[in-house]
Each structure stands twice: as structure tokens, then as C-alpha cells.
Protein backbone atom coordinates (compact mmCIF):
# COMPACT_ATOMS: atom_id res chain seq x y z
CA UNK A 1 70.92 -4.11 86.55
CA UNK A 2 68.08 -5.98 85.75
CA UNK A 3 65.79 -4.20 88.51
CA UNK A 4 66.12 -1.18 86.26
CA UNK A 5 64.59 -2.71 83.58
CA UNK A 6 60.76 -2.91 82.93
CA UNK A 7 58.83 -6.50 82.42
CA UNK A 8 59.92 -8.82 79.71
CA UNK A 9 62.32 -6.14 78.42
CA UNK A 10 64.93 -8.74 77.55
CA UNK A 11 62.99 -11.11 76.56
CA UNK A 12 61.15 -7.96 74.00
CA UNK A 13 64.53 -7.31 72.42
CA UNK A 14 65.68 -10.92 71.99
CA UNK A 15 62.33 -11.34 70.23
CA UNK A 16 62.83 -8.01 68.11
CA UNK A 17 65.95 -9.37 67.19
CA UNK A 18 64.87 -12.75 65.90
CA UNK A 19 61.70 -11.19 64.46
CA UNK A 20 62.86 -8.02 62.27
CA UNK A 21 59.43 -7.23 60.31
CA UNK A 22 56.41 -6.46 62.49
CA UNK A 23 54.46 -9.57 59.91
CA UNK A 24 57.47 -11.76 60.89
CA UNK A 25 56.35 -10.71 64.86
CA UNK A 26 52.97 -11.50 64.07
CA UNK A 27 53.28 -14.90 62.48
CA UNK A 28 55.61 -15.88 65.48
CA UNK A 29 53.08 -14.96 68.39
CA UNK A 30 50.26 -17.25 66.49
CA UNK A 31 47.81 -15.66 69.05
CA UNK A 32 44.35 -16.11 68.28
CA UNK A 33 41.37 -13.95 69.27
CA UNK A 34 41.53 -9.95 70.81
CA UNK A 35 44.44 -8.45 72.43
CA UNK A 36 41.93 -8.42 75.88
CA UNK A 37 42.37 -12.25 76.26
CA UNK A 38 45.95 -11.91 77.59
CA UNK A 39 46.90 -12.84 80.55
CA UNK A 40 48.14 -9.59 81.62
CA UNK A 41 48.27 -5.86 81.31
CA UNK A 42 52.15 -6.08 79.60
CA UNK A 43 50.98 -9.04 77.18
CA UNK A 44 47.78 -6.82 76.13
CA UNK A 45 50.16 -3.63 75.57
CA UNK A 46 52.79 -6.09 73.54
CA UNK A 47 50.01 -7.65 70.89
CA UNK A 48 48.46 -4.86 70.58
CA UNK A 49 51.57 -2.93 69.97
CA UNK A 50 52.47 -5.61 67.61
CA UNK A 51 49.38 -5.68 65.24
CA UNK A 52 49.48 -2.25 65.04
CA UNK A 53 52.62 -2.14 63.83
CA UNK A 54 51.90 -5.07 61.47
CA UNK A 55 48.63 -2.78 60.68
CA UNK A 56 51.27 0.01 59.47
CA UNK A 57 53.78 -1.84 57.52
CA UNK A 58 51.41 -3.37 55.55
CA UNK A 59 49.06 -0.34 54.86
CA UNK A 60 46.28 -1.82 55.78
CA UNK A 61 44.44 -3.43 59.19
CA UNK A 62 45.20 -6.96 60.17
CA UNK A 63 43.76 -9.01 62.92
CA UNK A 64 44.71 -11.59 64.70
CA UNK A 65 42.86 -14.13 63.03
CA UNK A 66 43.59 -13.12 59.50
CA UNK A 67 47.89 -13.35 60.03
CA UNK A 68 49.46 -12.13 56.71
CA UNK A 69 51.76 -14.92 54.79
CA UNK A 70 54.80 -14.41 54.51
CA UNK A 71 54.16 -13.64 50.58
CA UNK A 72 52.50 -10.50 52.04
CA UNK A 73 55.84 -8.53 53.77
CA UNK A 74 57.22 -6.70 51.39
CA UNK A 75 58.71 -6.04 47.90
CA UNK A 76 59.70 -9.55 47.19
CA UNK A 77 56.20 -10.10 47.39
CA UNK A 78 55.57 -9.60 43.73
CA UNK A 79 57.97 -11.92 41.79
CA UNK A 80 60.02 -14.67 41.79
CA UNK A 81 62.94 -13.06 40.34
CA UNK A 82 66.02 -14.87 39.08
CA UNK A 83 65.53 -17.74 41.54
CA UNK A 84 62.32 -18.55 40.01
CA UNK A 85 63.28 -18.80 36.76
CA UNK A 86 66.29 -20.83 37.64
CA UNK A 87 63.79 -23.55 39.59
CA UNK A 88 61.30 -23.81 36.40
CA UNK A 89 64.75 -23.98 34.01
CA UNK A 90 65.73 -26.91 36.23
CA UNK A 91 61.92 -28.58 36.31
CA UNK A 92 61.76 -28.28 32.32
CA UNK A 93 65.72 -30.11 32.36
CA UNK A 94 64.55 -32.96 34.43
CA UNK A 95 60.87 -33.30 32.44
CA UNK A 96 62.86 -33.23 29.10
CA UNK A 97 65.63 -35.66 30.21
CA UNK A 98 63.20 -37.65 31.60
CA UNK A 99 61.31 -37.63 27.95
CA UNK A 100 64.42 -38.85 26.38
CA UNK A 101 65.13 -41.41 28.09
CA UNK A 102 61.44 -42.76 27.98
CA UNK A 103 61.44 -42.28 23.66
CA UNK A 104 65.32 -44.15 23.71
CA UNK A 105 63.87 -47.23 25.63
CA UNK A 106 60.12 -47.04 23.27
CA UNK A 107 62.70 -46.86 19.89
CA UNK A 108 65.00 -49.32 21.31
CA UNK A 109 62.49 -51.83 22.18
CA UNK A 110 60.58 -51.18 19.22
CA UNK A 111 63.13 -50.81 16.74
């Protein structure tokens, strides 16, 4: 039962399952300062286990007081895609609506 289980095990893989990338893992802890601050030997193992990781998927070392964005995890990282293009589309429709109603009123009052 839960006897057989090591510390926080449970509590790890409820985490691991809320948190899939190690960056996501990293962002959630917000822990500031080195791994040796922790109040324990199991928290020390878990951050440090967790940077690492971080470390690893991003190719490059991270530290707890530089956390990656979220812009950072992974191939969506580079573009905006479809979704961008559908947010500026929309921007431009409101600006240009907006516009034309503005000129109507100046021509109407005007004219």
C-alpha cells in the first residue's frame, strides 16, 4: 500500500501528470535560488532532478533564476501559425470597420 511507496511518490506523479514538459515543471515549482536551499534531502533530489531535465530538453543549461517562458518549450516556439494570422486578419477587420464608420459620420456631417 502506501508504506511501499517512497516519499512524495504520489504526490511526484500527480505533478508529472499535470506538468508534461520538464519547462512546464520548472515554471510550476517557481523556486528561486540553488537546489541546496531545500528543506530536505527528497526536495534537493526533486529540483535538481527537475532542472536537469529542463537543462536537457532545452539543449542548453537553465537555472533557477533564469526559468524559460513558455515561448521557449518547443517547436511551436517559432511561429504563430494559422492562429496568428487569423488574430491579425481579425485586428485589420475591426481597424478598417472602425475607419468606415469614422469617414461615413466626417462625409455625413460634412456633406
Amino acid at each position: 500500500m502506501s508504506s511501499c511507496r517512497g516519499p512524495g511518490e504520489g504526490e511526484t506523479a500527480a505533478f508529472e501528470a499535470r506538468y508534461r514538459t520538464p519547462p512546464e515543471r520548472l515554471r510550476a515549482l517557481a523556486w528561486r535560488g540553488a537546489e541546496g536551499l531545500a528543506p530536505s534531502g527528497f526536495a534537493v533530489e526533486q529540483l535538481t532532478a527537475v532542472r536537469a531535465a529542463c537543462s536537457e530538453a532545452l539543449g542548453r543549461p537553465v537555472d533557477w533564476d533564469s526559468v524559460p517562458s513558455a515561448r521557449d518549450d518547443g517547436p511551436e516556439a517559432g511561429g504563430g501559425g494559422r492562429s496568428g494570422f487569423l488574430v491579425g486578419a481579425g485586428c485589420l477587420s475591426v481597424l478598417l470597420g472602425v475607419v468606415g464608420i469614422w469617414l461615413y459620420g466626417l462625409i455625413a456631417l460634412v456633406g
